[in-house]
PDB file of N, CA and C in Angstrom:
ATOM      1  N   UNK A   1      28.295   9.205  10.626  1.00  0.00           N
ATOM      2  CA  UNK A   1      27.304   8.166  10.820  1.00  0.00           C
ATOM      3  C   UNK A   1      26.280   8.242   9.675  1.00  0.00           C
ATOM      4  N   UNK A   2      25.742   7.084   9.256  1.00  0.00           N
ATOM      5  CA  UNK A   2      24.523   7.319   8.265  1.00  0.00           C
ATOM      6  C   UNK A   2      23.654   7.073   8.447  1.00  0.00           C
ATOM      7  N   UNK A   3      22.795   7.774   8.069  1.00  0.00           N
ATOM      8  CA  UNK A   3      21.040   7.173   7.947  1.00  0.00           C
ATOM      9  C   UNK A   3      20.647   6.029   8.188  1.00  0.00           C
ATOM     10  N   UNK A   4      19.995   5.865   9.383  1.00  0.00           N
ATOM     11  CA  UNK A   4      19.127   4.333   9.450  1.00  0.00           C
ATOM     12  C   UNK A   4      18.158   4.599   8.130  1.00  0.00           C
ATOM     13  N   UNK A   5      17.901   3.564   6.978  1.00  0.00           N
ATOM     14  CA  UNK A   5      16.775   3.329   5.737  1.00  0.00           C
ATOM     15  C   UNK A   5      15.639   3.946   6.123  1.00  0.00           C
ATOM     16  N   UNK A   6      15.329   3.727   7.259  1.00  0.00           N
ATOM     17  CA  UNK A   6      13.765   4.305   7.542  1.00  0.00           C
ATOM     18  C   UNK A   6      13.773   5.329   8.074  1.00  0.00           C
ATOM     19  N   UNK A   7      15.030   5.991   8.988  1.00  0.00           N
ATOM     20  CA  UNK A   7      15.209   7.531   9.106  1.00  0.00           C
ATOM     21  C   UNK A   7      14.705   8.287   7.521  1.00  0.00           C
ATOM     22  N   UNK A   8      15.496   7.548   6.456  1.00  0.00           N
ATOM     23  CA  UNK A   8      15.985   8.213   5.521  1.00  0.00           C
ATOM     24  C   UNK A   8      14.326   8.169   4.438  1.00  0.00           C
ATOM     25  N   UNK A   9      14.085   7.328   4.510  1.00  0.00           N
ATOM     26  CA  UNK A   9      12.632   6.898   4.212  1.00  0.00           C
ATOM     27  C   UNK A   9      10.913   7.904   4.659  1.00  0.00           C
ATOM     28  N   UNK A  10      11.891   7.710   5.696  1.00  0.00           N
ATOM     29  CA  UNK A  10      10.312   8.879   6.569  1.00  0.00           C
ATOM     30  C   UNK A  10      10.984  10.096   6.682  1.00  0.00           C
ATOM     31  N   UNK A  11      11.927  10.870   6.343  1.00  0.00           N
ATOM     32  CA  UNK A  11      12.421  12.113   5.564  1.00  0.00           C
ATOM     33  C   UNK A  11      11.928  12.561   4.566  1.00  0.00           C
ATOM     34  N   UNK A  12      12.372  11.690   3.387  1.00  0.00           N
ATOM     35  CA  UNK A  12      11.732  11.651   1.961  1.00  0.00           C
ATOM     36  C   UNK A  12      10.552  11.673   1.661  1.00  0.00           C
ATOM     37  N   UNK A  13       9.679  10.752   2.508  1.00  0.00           N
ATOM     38  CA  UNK A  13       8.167  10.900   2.211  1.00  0.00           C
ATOM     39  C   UNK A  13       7.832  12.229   2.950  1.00  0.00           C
ATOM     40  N   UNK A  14       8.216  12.939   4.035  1.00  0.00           N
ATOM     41  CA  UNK A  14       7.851  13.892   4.871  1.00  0.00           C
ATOM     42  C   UNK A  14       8.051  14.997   3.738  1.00  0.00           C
ATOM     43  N   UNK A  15       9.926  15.020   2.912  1.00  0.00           N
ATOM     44  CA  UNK A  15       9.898  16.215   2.024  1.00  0.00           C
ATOM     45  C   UNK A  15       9.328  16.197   0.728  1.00  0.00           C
ATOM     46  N   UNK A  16       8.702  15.016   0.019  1.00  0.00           N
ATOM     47  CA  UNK A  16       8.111  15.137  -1.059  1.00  0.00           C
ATOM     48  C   UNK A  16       6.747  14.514  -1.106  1.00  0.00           C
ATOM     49  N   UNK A  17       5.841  15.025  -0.102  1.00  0.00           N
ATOM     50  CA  UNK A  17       4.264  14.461  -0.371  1.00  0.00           C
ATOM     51  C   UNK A  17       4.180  14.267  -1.439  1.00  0.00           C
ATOM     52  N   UNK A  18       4.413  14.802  -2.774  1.00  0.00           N
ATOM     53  CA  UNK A  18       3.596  15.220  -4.041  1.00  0.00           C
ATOM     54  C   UNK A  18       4.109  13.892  -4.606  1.00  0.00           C
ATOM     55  N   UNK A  19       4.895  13.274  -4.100  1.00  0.00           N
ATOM     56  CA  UNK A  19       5.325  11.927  -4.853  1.00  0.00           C
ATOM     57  C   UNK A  19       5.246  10.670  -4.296  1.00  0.00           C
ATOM     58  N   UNK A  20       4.827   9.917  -4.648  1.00  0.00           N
ATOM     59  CA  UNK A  20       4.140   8.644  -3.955  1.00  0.00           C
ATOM     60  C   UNK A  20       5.062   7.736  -3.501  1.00  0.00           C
ATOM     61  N   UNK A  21       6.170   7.621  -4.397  1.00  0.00           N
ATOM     62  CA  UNK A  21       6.974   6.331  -4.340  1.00  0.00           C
ATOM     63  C   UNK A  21       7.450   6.259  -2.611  1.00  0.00           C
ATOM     64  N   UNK A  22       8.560   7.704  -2.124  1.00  0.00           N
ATOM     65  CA  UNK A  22       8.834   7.881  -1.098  1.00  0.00           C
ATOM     66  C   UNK A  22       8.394   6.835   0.369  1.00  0.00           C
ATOM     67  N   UNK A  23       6.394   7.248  -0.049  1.00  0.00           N
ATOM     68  CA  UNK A  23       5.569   7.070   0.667  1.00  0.00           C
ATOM     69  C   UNK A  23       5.195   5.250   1.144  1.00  0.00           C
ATOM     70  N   UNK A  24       5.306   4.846  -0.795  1.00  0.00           N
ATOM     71  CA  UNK A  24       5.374   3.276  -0.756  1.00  0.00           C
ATOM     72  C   UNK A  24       6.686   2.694  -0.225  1.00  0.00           C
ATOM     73  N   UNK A  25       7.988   2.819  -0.450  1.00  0.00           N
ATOM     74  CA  UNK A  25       8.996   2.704   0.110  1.00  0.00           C
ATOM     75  C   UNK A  25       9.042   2.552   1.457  1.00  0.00           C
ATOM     76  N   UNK A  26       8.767   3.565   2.135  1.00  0.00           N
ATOM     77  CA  UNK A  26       8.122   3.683   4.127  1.00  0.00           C
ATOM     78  C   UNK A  26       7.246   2.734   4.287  1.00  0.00           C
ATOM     79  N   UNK A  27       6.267   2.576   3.940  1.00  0.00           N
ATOM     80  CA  UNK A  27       5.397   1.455   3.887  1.00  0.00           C
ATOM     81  C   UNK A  27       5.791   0.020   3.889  1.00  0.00           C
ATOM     82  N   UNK A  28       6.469  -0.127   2.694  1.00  0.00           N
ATOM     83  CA  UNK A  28       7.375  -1.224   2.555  1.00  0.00           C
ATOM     84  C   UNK A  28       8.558  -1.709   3.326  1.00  0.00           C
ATOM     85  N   UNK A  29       9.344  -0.519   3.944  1.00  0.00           N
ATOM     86  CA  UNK A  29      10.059  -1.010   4.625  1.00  0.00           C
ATOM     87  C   UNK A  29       9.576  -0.787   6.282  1.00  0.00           C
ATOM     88  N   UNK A  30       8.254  -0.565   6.671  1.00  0.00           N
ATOM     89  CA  UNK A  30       7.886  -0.850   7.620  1.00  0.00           C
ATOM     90  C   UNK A  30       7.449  -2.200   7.970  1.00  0.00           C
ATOM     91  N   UNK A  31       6.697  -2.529   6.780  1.00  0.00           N
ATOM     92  CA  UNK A  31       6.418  -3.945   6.935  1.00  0.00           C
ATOM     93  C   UNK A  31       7.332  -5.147   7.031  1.00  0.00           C
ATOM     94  N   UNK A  32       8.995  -4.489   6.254  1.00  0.00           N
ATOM     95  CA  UNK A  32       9.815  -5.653   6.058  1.00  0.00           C
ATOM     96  C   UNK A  32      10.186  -5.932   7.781  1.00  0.00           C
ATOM     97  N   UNK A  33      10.264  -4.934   8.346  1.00  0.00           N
ATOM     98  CA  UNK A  33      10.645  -4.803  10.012  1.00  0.00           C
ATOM     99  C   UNK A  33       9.479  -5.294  10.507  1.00  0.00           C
ATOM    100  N   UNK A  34       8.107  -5.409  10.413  1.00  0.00           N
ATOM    101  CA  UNK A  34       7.482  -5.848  10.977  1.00  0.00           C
ATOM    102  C   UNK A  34       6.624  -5.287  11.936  1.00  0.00           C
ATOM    103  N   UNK A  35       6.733  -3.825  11.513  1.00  0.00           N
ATOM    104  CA  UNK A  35       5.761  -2.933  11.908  1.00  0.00           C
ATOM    105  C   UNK A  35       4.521  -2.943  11.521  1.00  0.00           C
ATOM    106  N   UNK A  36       3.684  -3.548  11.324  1.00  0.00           N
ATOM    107  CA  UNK A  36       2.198  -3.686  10.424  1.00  0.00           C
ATOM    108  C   UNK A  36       1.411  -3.263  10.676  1.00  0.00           C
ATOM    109  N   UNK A  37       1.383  -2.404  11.880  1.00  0.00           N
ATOM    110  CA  UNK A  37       0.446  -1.606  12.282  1.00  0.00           C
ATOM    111  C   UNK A  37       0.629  -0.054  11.882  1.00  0.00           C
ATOM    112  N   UNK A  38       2.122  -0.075  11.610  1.00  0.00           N
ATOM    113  CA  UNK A  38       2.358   1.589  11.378  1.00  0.00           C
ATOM    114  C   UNK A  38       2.801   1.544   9.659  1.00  0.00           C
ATOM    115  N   UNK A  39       2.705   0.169   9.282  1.00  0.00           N
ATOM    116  CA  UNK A  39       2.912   0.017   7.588  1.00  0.00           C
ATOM    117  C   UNK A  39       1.906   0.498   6.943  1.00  0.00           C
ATOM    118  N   UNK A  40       0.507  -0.325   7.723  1.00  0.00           N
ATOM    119  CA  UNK A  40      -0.890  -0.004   7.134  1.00  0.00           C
ATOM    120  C   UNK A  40      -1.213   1.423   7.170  1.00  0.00           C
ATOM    121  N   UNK A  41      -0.785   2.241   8.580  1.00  0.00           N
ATOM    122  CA  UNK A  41      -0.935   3.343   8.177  1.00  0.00           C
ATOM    123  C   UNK A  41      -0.172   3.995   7.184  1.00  0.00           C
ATOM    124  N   UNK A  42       0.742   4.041   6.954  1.00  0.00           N
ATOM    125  CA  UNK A  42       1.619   4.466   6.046  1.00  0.00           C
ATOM    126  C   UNK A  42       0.930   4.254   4.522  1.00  0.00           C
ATOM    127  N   UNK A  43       0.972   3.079   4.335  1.00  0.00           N
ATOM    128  CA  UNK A  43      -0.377   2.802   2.830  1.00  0.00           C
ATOM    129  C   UNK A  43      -1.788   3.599   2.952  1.00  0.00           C
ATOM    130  N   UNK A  44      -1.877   3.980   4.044  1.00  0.00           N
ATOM    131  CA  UNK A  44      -3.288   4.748   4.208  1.00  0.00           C
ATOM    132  C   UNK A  44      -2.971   5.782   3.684  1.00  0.00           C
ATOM    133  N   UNK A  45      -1.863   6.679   4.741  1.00  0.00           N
ATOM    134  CA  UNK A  45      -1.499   7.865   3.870  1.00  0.00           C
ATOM    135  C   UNK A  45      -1.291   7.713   2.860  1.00  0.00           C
ATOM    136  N   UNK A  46      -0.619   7.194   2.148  1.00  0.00           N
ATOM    137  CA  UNK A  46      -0.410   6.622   0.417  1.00  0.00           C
ATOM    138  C   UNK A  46      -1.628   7.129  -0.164  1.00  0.00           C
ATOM    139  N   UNK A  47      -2.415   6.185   0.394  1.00  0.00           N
ATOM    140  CA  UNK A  47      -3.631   6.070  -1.010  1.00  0.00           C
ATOM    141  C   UNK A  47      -4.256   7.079  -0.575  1.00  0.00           C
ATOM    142  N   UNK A  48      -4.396   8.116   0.723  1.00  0.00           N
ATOM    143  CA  UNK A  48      -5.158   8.755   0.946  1.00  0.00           C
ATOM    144  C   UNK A  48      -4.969  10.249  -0.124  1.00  0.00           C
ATOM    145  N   UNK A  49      -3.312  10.445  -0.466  1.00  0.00           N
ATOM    146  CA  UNK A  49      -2.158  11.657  -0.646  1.00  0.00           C
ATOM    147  C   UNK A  49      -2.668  11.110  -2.448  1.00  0.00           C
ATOM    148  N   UNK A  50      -2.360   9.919  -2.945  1.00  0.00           N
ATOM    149  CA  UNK A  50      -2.308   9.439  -3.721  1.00  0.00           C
ATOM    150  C   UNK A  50      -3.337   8.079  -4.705  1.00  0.00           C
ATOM    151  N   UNK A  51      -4.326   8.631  -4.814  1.00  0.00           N
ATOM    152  CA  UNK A  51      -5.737   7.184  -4.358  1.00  0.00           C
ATOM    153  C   UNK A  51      -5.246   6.386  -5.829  1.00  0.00           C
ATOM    154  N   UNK A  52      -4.644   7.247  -6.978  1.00  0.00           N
ATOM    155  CA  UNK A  52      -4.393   6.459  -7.973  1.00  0.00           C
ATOM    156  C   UNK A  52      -2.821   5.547  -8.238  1.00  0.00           C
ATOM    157  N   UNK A  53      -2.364   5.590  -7.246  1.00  0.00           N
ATOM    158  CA  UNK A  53      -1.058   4.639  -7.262  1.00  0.00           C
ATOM    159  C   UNK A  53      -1.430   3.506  -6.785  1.00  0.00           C
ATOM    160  N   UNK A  54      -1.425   2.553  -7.924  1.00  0.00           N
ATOM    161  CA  UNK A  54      -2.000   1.345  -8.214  1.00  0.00           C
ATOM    162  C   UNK A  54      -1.120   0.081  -6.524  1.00  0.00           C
ATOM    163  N   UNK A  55      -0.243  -0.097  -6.758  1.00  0.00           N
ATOM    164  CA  UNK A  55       0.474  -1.109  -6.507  1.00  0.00           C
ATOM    165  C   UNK A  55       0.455  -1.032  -4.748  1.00  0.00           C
ATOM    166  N   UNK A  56       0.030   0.024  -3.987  1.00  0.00           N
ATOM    167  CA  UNK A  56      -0.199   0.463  -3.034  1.00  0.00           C
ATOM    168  C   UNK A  56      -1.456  -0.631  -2.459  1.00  0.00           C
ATOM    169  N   UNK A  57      -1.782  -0.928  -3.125  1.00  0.00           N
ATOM    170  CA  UNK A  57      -3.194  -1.623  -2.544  1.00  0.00           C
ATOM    171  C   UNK A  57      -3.060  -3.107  -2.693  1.00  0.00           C
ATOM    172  N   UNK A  58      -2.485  -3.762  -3.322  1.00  0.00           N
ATOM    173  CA  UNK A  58      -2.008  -4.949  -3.143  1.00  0.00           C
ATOM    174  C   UNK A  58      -1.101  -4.998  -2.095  1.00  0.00           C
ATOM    175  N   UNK A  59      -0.206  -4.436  -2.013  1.00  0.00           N
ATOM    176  CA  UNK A  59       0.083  -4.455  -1.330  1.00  0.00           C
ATOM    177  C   UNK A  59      -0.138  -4.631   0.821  1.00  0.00           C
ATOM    178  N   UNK A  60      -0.770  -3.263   0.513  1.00  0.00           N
ATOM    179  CA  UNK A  60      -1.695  -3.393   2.092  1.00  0.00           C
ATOM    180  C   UNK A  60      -2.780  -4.222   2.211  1.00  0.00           C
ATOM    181  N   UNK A  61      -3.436  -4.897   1.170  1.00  0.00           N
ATOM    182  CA  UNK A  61      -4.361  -5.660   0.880  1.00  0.00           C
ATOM    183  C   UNK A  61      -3.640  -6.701   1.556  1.00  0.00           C
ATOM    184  N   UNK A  62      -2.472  -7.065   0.750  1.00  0.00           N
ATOM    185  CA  UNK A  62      -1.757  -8.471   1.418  1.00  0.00           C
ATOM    186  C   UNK A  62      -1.529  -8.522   2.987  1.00  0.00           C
ATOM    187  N   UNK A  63      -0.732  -7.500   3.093  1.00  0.00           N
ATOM    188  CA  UNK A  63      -0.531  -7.283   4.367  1.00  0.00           C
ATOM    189  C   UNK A  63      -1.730  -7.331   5.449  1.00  0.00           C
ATOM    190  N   UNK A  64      -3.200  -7.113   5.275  1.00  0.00           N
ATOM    191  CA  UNK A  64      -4.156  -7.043   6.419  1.00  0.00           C
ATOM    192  C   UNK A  64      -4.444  -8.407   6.319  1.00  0.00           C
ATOM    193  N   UNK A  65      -4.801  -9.156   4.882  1.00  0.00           N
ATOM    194  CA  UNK A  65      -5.132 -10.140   4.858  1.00  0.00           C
ATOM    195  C   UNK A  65      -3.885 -11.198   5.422  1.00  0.00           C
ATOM    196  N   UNK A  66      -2.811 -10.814   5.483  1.00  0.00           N
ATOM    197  CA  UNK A  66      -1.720 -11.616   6.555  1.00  0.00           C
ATOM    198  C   UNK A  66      -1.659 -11.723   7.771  1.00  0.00           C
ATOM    199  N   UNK A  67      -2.082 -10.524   8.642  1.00  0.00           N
ATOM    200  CA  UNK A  67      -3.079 -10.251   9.830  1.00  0.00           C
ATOM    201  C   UNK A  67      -4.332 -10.434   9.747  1.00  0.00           C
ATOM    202  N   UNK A  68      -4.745 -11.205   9.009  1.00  0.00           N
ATOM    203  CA  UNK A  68      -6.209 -11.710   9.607  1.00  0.00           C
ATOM    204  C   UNK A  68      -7.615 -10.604   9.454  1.00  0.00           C
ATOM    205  N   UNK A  69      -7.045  -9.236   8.728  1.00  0.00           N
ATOM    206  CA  UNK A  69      -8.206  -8.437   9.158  1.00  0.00           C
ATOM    207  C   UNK A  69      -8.822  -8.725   7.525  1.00  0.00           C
ATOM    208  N   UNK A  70      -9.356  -9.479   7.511  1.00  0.00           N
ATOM    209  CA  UNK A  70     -10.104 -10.169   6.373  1.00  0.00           C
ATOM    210  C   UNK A  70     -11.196  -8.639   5.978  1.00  0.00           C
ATOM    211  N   UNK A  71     -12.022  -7.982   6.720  1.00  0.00           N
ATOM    212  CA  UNK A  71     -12.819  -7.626   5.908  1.00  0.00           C
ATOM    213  C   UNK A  71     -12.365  -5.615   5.261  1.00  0.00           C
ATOM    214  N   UNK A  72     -11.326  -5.283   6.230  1.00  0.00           N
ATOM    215  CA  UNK A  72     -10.301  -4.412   5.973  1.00  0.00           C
ATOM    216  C   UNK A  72      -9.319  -4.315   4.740  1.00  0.00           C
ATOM    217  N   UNK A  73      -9.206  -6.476   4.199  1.00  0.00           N
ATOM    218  CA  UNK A  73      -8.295  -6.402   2.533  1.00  0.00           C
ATOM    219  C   UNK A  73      -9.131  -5.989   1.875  1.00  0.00           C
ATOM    220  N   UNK A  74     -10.760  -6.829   1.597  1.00  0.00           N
ATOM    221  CA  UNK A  74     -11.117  -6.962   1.304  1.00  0.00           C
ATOM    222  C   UNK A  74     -11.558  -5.030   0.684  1.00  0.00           C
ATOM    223  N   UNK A  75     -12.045  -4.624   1.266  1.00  0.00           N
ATOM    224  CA  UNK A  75     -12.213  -2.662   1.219  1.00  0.00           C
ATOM    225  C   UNK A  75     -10.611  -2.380   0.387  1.00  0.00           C
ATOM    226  N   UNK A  76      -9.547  -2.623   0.769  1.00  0.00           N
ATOM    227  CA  UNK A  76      -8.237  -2.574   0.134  1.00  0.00           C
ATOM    228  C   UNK A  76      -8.454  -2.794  -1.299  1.00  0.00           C
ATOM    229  N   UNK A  77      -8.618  -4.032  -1.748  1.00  0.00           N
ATOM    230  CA  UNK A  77      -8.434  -4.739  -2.890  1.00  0.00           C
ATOM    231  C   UNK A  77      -9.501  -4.025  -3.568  1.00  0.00           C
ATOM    232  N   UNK A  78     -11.045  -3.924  -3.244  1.00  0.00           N
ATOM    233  CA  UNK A  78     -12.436  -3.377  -3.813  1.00  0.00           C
ATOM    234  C   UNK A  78     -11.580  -1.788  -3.987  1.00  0.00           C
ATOM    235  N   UNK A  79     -11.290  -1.092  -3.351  1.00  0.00           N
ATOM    236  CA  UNK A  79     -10.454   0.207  -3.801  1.00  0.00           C
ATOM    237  C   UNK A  79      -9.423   0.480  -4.786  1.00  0.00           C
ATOM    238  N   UNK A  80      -8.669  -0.700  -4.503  1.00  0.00           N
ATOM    239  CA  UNK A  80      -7.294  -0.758  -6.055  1.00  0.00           C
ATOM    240  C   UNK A  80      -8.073  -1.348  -6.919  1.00  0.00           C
ATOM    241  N   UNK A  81      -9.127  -2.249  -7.297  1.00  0.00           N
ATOM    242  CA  UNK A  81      -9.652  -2.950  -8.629  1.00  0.00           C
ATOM    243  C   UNK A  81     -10.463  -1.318  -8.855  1.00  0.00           C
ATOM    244  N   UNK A  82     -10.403  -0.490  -8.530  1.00  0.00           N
ATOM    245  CA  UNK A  82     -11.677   0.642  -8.854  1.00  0.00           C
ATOM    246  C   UNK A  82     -10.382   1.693  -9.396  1.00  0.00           C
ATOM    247  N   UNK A  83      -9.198   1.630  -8.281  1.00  0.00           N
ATOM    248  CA  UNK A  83      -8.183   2.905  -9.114  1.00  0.00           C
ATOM    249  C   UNK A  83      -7.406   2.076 -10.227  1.00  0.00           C
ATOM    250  N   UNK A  84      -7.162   0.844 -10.544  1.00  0.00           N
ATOM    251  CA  UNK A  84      -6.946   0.211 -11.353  1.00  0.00           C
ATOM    252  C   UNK A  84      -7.472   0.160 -12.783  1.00  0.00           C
ATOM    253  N   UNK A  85      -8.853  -0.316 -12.175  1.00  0.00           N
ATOM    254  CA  UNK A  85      -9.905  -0.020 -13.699  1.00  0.00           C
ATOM    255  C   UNK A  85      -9.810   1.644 -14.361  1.00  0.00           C
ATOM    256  N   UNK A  86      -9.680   2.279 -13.436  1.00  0.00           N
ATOM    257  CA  UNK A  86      -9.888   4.132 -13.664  1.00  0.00           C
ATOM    258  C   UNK A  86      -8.595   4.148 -14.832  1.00  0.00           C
ATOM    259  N   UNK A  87      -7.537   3.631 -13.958  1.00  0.00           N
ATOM    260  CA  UNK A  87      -6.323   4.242 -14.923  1.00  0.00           C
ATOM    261  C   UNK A  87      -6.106   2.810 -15.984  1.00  0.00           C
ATOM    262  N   UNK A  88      -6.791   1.836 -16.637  1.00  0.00           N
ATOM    263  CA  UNK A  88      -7.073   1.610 -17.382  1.00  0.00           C
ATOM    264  C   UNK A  88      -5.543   0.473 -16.942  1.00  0.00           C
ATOM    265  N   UNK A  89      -5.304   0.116 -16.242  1.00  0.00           N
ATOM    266  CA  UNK A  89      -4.386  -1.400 -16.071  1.00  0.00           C
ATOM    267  C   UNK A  89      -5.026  -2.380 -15.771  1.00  0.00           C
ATOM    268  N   UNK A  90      -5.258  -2.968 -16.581  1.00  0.00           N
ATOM    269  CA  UNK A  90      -6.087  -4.192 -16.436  1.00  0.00           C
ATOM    270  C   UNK A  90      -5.223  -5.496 -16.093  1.00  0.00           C
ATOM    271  N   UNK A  91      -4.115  -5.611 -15.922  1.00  0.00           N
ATOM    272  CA  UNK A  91      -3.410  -6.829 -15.414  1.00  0.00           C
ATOM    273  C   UNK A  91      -3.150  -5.716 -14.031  1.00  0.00           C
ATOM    274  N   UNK A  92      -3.303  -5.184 -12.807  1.00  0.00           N
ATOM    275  CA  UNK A  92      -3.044  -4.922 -12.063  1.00  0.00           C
ATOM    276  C   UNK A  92      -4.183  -4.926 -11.566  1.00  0.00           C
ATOM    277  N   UNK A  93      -5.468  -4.760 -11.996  1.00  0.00           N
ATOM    278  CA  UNK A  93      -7.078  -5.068 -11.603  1.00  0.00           C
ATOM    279  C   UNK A  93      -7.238  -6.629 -11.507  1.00  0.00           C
ATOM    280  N   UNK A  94      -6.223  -7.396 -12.430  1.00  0.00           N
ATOM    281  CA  UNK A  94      -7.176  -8.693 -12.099  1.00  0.00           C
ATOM    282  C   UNK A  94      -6.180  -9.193 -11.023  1.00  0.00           C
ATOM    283  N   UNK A  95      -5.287  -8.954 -11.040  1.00  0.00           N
ATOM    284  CA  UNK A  95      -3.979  -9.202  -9.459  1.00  0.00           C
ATOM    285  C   UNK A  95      -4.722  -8.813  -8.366  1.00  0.00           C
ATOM    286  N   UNK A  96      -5.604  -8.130  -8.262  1.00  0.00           N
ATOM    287  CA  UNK A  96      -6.294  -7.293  -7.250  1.00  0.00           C
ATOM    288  C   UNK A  96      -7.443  -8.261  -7.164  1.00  0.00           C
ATOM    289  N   UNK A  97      -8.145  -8.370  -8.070  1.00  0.00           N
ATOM    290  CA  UNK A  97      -9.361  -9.458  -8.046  1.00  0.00           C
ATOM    291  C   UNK A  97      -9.094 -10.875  -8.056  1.00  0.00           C
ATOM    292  N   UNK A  98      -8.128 -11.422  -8.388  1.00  0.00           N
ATOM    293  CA  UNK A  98      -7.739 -12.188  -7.845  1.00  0.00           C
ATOM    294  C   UNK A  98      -7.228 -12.447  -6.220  1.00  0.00           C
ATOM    295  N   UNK A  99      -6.289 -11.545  -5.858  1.00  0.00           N
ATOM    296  CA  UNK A  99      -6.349 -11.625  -4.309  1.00  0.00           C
ATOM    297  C   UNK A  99      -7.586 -11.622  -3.727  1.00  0.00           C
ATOM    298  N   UNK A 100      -8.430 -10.404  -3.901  1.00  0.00           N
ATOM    299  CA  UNK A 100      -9.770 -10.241  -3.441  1.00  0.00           C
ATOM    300  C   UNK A 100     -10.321 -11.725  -3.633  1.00  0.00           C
ATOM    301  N   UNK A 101     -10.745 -12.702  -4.727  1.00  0.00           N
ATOM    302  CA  UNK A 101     -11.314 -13.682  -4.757  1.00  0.00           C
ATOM    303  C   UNK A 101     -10.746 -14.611  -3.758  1.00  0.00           C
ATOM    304  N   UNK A 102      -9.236 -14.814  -3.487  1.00  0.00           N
ATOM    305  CA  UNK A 102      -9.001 -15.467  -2.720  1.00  0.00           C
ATOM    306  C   UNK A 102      -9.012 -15.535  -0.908  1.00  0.00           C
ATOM    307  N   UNK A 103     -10.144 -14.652  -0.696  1.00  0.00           N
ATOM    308  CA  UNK A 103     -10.478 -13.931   0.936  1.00  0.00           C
ATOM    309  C   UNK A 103     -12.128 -14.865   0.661  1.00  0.00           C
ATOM    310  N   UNK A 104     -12.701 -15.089  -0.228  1.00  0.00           N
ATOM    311  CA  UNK A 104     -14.064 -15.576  -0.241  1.00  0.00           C
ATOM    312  C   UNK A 104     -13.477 -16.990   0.138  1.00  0.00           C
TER     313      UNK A 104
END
């Protein structure tokens, strides 16, 4: 028998904290199922394990602001335009400020 994706998913992130992707992956494929309550956490741990992995925050950004928790993206997006600017990607800061602008 094989691995359900997200068995195999929440393995990987469990055996390699030190690496982010694992972590975004779980995340991602929580949300594709439609878990959004246990996605967001999952991006929490992310950015919590990992605060400078950029793409993490658009991400959950999108996702709260798809649920409605408007002032929760908003903290999302204000957090990735700050680890964004840090690590010096400036087309991944204005993707971020742009979403962010589009919650006003």
């Amino acid at each position: 028998m094989t691995m359900d994706r997200l068995a195999m998913l929440r393995q990987m992130a469990e055996r390699t904290p030190g690496d982010p992707f694992p972590q975004y992956g779980l995340a991602m494929e929580l949300r594709k199922r439609g878990a959004h309550d246990d996605a967001v956490a999952a991006f929490t741990v992310l950015a919590e394990r990992h605060p400078g992995y950029v793409p993490a925050y658009l991400m959950c950004g999108n996702l709260l602001r798809e649920l409605g928790r408007l002032p929760e993206a908003t903290l999302v997006y204000d957090r990735g335009i700050a680890a964004a600017t840090a690590a010096g990607d400036h087309h991944a800061a204005g993707e971020l400020e742009s979403a962010r602008a589009e919650l006003a």
